[in-house]
PDB file of N, CA and C in Angstrom:
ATOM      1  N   UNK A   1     129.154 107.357  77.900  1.00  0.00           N
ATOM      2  CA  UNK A   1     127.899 106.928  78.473  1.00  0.00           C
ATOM      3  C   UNK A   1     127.929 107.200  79.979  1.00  0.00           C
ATOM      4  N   UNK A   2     127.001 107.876  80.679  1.00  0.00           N
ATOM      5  CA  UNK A   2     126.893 107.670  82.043  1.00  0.00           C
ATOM      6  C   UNK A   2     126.189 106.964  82.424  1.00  0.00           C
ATOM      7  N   UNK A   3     126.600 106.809  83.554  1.00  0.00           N
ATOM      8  CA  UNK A   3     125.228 106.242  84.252  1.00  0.00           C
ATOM      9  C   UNK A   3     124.820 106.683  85.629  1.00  0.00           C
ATOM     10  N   UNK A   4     123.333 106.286  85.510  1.00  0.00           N
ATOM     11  CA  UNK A   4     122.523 107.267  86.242  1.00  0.00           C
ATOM     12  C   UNK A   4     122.159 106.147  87.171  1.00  0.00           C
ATOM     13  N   UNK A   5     122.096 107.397  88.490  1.00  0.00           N
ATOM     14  CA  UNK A   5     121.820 106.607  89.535  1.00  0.00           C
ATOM     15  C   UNK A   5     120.122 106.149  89.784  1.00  0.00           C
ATOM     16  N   UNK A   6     120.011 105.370  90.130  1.00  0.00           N
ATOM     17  CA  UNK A   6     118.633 104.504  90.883  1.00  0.00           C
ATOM     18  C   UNK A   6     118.074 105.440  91.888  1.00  0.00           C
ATOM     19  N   UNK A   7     117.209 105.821  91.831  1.00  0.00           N
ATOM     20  CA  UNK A   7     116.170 106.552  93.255  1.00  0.00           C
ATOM     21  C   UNK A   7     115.259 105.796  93.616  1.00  0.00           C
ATOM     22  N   UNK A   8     115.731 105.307  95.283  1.00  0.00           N
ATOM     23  CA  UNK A   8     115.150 104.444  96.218  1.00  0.00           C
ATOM     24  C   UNK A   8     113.621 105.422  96.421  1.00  0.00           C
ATOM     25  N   UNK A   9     112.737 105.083  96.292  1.00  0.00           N
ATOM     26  CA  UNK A   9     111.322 105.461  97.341  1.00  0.00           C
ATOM     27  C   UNK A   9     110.711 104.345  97.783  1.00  0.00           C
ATOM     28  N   UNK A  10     110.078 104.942  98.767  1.00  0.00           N
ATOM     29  CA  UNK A  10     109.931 104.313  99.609  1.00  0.00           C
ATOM     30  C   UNK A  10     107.915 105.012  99.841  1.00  0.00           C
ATOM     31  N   UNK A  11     107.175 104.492  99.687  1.00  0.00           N
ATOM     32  CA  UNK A  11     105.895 105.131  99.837  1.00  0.00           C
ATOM     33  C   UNK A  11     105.077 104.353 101.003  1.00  0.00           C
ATOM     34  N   UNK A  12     104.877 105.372 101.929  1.00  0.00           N
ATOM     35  CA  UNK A  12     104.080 104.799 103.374  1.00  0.00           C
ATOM     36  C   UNK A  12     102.739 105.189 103.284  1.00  0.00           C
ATOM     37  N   UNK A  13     102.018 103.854 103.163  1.00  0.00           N
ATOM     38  CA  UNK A  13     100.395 104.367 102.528  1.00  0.00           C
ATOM     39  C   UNK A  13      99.685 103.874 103.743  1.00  0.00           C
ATOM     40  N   UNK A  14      98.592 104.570 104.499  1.00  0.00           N
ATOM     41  CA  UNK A  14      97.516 104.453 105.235  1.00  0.00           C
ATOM     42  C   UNK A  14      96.645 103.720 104.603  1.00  0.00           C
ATOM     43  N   UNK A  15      95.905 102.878 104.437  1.00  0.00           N
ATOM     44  CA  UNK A  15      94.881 101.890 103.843  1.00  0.00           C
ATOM     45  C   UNK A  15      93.244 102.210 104.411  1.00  0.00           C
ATOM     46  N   UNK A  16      93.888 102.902 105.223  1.00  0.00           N
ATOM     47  CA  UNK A  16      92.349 103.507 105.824  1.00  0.00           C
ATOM     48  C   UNK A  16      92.069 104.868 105.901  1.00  0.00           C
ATOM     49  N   UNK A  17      93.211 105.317 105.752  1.00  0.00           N
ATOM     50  CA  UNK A  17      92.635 107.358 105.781  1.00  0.00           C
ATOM     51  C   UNK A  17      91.804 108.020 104.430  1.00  0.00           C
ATOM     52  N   UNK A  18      90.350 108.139 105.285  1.00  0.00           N
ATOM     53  CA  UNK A  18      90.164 109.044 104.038  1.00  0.00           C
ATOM     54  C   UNK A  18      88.905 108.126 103.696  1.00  0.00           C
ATOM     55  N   UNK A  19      88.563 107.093 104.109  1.00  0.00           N
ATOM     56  CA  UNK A  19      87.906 106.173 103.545  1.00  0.00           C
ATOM     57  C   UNK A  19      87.942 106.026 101.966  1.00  0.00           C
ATOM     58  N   UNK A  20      89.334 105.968 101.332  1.00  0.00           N
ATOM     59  CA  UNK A  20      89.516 106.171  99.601  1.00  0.00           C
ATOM     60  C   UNK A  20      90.139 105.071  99.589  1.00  0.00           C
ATOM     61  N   UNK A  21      89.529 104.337  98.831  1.00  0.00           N
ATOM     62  CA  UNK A  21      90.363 103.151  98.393  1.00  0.00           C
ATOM     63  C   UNK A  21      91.755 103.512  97.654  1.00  0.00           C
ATOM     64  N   UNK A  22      92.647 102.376  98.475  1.00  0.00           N
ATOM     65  CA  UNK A  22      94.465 103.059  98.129  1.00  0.00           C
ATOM     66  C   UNK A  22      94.781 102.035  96.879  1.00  0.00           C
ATOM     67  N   UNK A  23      93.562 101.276  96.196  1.00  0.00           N
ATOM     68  CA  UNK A  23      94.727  99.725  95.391  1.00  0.00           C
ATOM     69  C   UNK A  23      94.598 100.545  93.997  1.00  0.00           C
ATOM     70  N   UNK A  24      93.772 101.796  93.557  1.00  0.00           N
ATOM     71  CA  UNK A  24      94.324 102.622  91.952  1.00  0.00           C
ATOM     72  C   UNK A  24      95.677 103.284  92.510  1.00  0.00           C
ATOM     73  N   UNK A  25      95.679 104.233  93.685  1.00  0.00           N
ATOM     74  CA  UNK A  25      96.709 105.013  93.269  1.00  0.00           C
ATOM     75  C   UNK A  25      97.802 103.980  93.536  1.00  0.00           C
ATOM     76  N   UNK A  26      98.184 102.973  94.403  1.00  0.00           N
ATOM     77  CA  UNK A  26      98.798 101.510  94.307  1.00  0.00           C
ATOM     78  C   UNK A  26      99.607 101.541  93.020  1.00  0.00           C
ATOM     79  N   UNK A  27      98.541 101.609  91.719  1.00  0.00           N
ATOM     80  CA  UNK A  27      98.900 100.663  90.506  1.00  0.00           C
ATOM     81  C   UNK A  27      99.485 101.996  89.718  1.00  0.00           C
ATOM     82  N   UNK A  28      99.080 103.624  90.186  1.00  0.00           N
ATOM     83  CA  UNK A  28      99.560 104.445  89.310  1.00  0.00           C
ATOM     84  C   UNK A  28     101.005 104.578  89.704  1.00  0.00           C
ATOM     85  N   UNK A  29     101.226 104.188  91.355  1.00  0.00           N
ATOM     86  CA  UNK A  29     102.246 104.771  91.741  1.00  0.00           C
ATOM     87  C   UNK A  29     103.231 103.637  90.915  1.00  0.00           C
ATOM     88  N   UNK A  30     102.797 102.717  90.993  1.00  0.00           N
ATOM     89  CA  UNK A  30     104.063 100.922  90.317  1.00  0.00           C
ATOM     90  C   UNK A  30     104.259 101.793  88.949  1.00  0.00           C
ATOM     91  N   UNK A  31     103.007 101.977  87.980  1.00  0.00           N
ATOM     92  CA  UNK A  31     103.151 102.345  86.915  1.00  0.00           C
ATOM     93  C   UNK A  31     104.274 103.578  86.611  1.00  0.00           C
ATOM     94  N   UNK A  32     104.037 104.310  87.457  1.00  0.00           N
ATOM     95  CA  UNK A  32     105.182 105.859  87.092  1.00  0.00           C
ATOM     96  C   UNK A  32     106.196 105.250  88.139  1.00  0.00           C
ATOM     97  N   UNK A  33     107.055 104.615  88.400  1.00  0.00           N
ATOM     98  CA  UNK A  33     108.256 103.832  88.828  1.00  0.00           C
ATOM     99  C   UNK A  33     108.802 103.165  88.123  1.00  0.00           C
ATOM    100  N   UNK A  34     107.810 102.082  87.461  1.00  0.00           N
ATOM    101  CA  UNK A  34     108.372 101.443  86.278  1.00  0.00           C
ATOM    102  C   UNK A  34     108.922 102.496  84.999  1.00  0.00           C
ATOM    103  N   UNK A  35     107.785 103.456  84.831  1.00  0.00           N
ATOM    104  CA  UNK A  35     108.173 104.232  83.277  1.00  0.00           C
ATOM    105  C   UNK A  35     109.448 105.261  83.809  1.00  0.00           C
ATOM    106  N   UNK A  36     109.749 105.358  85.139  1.00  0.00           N
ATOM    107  CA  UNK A  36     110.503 106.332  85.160  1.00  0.00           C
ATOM    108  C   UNK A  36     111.746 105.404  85.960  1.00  0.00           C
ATOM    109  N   UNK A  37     111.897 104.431  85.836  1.00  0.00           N
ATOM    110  CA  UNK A  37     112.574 103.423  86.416  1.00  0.00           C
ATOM    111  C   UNK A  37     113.702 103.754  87.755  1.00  0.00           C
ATOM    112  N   UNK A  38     112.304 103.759  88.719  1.00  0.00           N
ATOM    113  CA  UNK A  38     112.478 104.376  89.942  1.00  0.00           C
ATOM    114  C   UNK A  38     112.010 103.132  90.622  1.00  0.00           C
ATOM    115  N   UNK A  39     113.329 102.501  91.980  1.00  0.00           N
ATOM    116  CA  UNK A  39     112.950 101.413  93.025  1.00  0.00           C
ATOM    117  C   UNK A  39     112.255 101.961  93.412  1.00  0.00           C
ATOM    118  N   UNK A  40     111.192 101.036  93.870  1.00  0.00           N
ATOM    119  CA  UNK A  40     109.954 101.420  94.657  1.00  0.00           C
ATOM    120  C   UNK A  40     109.851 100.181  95.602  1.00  0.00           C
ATOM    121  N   UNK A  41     109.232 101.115  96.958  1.00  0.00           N
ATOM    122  CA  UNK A  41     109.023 100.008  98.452  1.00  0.00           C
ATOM    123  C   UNK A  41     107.668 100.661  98.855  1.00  0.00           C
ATOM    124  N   UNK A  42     106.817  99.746  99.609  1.00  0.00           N
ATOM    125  CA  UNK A  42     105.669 100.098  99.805  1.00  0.00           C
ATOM    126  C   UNK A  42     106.158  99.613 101.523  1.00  0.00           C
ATOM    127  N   UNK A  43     105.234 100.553 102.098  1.00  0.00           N
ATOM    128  CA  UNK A  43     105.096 100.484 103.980  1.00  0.00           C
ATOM    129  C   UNK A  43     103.619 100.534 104.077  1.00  0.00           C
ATOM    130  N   UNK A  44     103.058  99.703 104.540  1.00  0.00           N
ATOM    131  CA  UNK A  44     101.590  99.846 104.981  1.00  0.00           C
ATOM    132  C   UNK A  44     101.473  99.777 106.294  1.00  0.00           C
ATOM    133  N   UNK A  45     100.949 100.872 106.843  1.00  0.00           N
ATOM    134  CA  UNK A  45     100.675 101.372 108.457  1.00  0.00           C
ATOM    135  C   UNK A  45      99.395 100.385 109.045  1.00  0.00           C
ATOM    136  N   UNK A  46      99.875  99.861 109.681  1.00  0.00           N
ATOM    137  CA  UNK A  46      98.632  98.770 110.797  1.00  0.00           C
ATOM    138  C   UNK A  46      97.854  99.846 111.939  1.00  0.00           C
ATOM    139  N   UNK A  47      98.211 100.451 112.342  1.00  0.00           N
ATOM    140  CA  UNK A  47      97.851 101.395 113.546  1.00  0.00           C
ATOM    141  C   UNK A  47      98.603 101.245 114.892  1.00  0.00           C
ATOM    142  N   UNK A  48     100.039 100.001 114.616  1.00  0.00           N
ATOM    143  CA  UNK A  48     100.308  99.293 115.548  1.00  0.00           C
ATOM    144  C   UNK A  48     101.833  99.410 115.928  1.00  0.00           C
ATOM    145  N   UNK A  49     102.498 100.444 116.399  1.00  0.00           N
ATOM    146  CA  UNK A  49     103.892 100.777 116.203  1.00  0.00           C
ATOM    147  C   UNK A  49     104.165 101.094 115.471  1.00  0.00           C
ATOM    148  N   UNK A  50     103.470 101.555 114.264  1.00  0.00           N
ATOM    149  CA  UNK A  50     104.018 102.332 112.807  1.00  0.00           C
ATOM    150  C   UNK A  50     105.467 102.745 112.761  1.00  0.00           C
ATOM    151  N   UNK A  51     105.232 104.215 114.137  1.00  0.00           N
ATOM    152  CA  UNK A  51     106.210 104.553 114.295  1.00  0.00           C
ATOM    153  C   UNK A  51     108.174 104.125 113.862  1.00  0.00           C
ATOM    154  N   UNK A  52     108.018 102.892 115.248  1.00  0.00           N
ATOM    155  CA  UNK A  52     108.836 101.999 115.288  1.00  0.00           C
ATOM    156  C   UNK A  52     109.269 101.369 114.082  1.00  0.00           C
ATOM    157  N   UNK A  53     107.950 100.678 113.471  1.00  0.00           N
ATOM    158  CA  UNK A  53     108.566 100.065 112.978  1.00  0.00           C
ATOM    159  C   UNK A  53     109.197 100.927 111.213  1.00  0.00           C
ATOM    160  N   UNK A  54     108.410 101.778 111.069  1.00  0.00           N
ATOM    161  CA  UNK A  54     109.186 102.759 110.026  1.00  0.00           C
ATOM    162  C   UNK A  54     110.191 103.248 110.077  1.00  0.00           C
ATOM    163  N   UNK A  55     110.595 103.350 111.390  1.00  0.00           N
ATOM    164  CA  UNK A  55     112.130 104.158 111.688  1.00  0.00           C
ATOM    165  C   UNK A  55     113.140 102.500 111.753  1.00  0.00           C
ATOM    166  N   UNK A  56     112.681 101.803 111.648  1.00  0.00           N
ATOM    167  CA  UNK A  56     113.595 100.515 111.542  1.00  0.00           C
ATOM    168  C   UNK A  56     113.837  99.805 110.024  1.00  0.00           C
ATOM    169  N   UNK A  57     112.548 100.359 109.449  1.00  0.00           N
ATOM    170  CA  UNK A  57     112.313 100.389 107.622  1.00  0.00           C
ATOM    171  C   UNK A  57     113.789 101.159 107.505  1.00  0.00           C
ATOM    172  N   UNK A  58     113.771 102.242 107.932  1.00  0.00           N
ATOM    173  CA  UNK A  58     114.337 103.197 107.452  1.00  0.00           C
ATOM    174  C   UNK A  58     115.955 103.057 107.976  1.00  0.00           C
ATOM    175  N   UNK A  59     116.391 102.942 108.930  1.00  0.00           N
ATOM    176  CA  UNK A  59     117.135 102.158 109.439  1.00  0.00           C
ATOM    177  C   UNK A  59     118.398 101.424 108.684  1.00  0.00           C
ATOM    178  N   UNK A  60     117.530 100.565 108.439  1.00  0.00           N
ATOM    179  CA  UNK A  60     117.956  98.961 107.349  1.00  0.00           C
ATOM    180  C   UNK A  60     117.763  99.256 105.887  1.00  0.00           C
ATOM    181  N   UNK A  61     117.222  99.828 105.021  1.00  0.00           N
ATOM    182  CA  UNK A  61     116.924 100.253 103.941  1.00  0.00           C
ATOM    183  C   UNK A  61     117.472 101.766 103.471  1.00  0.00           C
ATOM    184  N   UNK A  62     117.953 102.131 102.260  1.00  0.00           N
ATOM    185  CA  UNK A  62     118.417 103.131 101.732  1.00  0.00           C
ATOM    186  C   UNK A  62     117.365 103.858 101.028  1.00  0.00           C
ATOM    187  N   UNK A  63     117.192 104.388 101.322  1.00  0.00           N
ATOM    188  CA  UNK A  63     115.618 105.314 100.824  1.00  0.00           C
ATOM    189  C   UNK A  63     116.481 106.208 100.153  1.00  0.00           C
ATOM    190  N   UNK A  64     115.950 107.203  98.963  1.00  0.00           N
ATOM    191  CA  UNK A  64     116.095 108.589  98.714  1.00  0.00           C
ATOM    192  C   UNK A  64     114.660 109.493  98.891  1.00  0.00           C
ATOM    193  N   UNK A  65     113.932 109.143  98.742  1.00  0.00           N
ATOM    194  CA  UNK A  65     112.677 109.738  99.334  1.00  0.00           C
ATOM    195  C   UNK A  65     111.753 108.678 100.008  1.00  0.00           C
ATOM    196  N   UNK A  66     110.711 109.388 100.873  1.00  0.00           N
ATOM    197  CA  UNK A  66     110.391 108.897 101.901  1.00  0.00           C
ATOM    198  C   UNK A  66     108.326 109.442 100.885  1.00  0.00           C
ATOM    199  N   UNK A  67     107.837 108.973 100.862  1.00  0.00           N
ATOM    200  CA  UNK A  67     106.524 109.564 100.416  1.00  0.00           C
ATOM    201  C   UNK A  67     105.400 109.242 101.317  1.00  0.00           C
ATOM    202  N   UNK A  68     104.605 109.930 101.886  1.00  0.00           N
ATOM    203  CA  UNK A  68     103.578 109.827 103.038  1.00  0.00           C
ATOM    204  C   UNK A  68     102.147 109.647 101.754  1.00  0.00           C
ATOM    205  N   UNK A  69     101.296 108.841 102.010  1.00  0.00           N
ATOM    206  CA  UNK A  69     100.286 108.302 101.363  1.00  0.00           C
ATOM    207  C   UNK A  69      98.967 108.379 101.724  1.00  0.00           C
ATOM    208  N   UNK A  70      98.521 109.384 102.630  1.00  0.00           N
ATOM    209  CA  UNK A  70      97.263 109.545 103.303  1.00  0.00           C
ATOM    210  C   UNK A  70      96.969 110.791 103.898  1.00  0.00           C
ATOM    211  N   UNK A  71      96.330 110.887 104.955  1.00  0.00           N
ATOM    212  CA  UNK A  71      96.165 112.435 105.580  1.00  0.00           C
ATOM    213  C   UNK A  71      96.856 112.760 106.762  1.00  0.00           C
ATOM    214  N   UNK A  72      96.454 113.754 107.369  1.00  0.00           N
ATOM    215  CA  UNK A  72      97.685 114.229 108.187  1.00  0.00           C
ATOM    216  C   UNK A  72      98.246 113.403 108.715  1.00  0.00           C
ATOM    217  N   UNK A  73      97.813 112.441 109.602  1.00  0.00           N
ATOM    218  CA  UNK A  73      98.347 111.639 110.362  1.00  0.00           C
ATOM    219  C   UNK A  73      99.498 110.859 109.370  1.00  0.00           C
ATOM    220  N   UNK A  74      99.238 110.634 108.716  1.00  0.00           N
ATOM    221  CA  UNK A  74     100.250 109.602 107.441  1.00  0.00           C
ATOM    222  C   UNK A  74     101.527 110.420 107.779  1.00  0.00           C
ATOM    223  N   UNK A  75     100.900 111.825 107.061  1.00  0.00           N
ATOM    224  CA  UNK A  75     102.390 113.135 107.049  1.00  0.00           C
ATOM    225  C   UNK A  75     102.809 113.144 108.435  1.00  0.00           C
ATOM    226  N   UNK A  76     102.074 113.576 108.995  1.00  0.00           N
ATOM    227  CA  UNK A  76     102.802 113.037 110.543  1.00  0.00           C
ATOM    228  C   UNK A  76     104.047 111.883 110.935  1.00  0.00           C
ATOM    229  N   UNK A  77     103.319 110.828 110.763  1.00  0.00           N
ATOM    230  CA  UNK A  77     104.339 109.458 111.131  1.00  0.00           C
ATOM    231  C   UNK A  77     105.232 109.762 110.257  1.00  0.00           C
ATOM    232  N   UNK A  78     105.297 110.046 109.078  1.00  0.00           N
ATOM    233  CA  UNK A  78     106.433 110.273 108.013  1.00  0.00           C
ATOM    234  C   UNK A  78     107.085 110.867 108.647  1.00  0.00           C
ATOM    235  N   UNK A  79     107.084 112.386 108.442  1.00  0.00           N
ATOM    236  CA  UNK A  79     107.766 113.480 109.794  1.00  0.00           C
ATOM    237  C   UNK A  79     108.423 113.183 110.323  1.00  0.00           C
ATOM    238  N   UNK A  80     108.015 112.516 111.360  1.00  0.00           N
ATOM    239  CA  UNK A  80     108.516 112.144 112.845  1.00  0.00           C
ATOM    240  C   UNK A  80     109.759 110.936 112.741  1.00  0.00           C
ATOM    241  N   UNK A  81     109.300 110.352 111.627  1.00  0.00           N
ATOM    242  CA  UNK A  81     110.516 109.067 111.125  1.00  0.00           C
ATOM    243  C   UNK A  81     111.427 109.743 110.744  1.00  0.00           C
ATOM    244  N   UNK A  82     111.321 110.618 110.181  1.00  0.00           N
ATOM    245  CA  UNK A  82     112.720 111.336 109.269  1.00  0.00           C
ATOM    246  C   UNK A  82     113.109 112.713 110.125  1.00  0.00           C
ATOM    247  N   UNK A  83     112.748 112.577 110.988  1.00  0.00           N
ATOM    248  CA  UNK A  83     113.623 113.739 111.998  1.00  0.00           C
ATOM    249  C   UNK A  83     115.254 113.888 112.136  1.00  0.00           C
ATOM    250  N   UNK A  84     116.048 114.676 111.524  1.00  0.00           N
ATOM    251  CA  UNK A  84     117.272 114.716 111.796  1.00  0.00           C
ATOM    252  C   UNK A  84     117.662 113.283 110.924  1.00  0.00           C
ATOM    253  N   UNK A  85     117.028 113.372 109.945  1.00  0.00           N
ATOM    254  CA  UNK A  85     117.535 112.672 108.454  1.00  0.00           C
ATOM    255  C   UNK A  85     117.628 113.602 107.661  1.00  0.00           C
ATOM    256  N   UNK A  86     118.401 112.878 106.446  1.00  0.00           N
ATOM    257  CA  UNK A  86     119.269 113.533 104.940  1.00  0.00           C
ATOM    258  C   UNK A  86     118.181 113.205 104.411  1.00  0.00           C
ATOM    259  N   UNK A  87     116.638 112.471 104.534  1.00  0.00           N
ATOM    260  CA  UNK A  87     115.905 111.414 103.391  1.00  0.00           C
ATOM    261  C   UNK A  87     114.987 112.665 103.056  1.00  0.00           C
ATOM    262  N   UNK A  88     114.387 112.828 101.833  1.00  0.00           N
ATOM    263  CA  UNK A  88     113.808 114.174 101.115  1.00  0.00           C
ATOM    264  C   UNK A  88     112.211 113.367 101.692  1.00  0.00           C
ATOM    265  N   UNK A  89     111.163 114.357 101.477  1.00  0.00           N
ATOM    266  CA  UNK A  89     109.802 113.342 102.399  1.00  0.00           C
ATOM    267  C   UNK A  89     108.994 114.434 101.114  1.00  0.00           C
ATOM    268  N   UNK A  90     108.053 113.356 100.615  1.00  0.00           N
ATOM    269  CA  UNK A  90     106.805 113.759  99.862  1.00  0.00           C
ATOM    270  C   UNK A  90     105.471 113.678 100.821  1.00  0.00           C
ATOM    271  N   UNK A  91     104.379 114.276  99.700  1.00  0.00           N
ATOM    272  CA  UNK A  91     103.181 113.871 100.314  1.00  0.00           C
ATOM    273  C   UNK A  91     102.231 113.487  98.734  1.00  0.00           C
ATOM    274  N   UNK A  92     101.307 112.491  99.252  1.00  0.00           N
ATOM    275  CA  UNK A  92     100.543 112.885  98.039  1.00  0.00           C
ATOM    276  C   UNK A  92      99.426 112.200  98.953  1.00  0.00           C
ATOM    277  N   UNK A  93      98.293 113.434  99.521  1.00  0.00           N
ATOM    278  CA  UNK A  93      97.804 113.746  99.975  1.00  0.00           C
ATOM    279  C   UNK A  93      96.043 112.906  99.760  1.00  0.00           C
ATOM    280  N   UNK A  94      95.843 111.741 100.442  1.00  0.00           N
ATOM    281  CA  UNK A  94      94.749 111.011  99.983  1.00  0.00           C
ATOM    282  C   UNK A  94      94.003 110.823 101.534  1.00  0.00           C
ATOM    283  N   UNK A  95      93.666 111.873 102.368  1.00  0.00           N
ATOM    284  CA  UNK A  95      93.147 111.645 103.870  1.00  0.00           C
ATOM    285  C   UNK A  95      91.933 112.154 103.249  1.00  0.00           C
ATOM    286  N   UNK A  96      90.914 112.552 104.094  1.00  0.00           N
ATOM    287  CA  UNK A  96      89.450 113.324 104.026  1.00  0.00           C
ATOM    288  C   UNK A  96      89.652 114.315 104.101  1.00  0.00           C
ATOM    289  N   UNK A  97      90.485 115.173 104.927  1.00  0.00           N
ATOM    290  CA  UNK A  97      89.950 116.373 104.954  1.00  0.00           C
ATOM    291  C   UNK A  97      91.134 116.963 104.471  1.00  0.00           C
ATOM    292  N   UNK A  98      92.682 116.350 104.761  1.00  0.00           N
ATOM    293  CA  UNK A  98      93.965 117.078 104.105  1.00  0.00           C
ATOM    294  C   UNK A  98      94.178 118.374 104.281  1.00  0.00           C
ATOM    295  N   UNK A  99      93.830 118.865 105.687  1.00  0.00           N
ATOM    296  CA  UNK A  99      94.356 119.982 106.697  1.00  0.00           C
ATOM    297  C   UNK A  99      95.494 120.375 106.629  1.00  0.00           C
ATOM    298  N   UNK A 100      96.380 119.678 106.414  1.00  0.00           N
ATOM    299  CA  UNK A 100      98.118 119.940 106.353  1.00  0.00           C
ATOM    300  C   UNK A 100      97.948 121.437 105.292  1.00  0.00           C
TER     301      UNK A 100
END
């Protein structure tokens, strides 16, 4: 029998980009974590040191992926947190216009 390791994510969702309500993809993202029995952490961006305080999330917490939850700016702050990190970075792309 082996056993298989746990994959930390970690999903940093904008609550306002995009004007799209974030509480379905919320419940799809819990849902495909649970069925694929993947830890899951949620980061919700205030507009208010994000930065900071994500790189201190990140810091203190063992992530294996890092997932950005909005539009550029989301991918942005993600980015910029994981600079000269090992942590793998998604997107799943829910801004207005999604320029990236």
């Amino acid at each position: 029998m082996t056993s298989q390791k746990l994959v930390n994510l970690l999903f940093v969702i904008n609550p306002i980009s995009g004007d799209i309500e974030k509480e379905d993809i919320t419940s799809e993202i819990e849902n495909f974590c649970i069925a694929y029995q993947y830890n899951l952490t949620f980061f919700e961006t205030s507009g208010e040191n994000d930065l900071e305080k994500l790189k201190e999330d990140l810091r203190t917490n063992n992530y294996d992926i890092v997932l950005a939850v909005g539009g550029d700016g989301t991918v942005h702050l993600v980015g910029s947190a994981l600079i000269h990190s090992e942590i793998l970075m998604g997107i799943i792309p829910m801004g207005s216009g999604n320029g990236l």
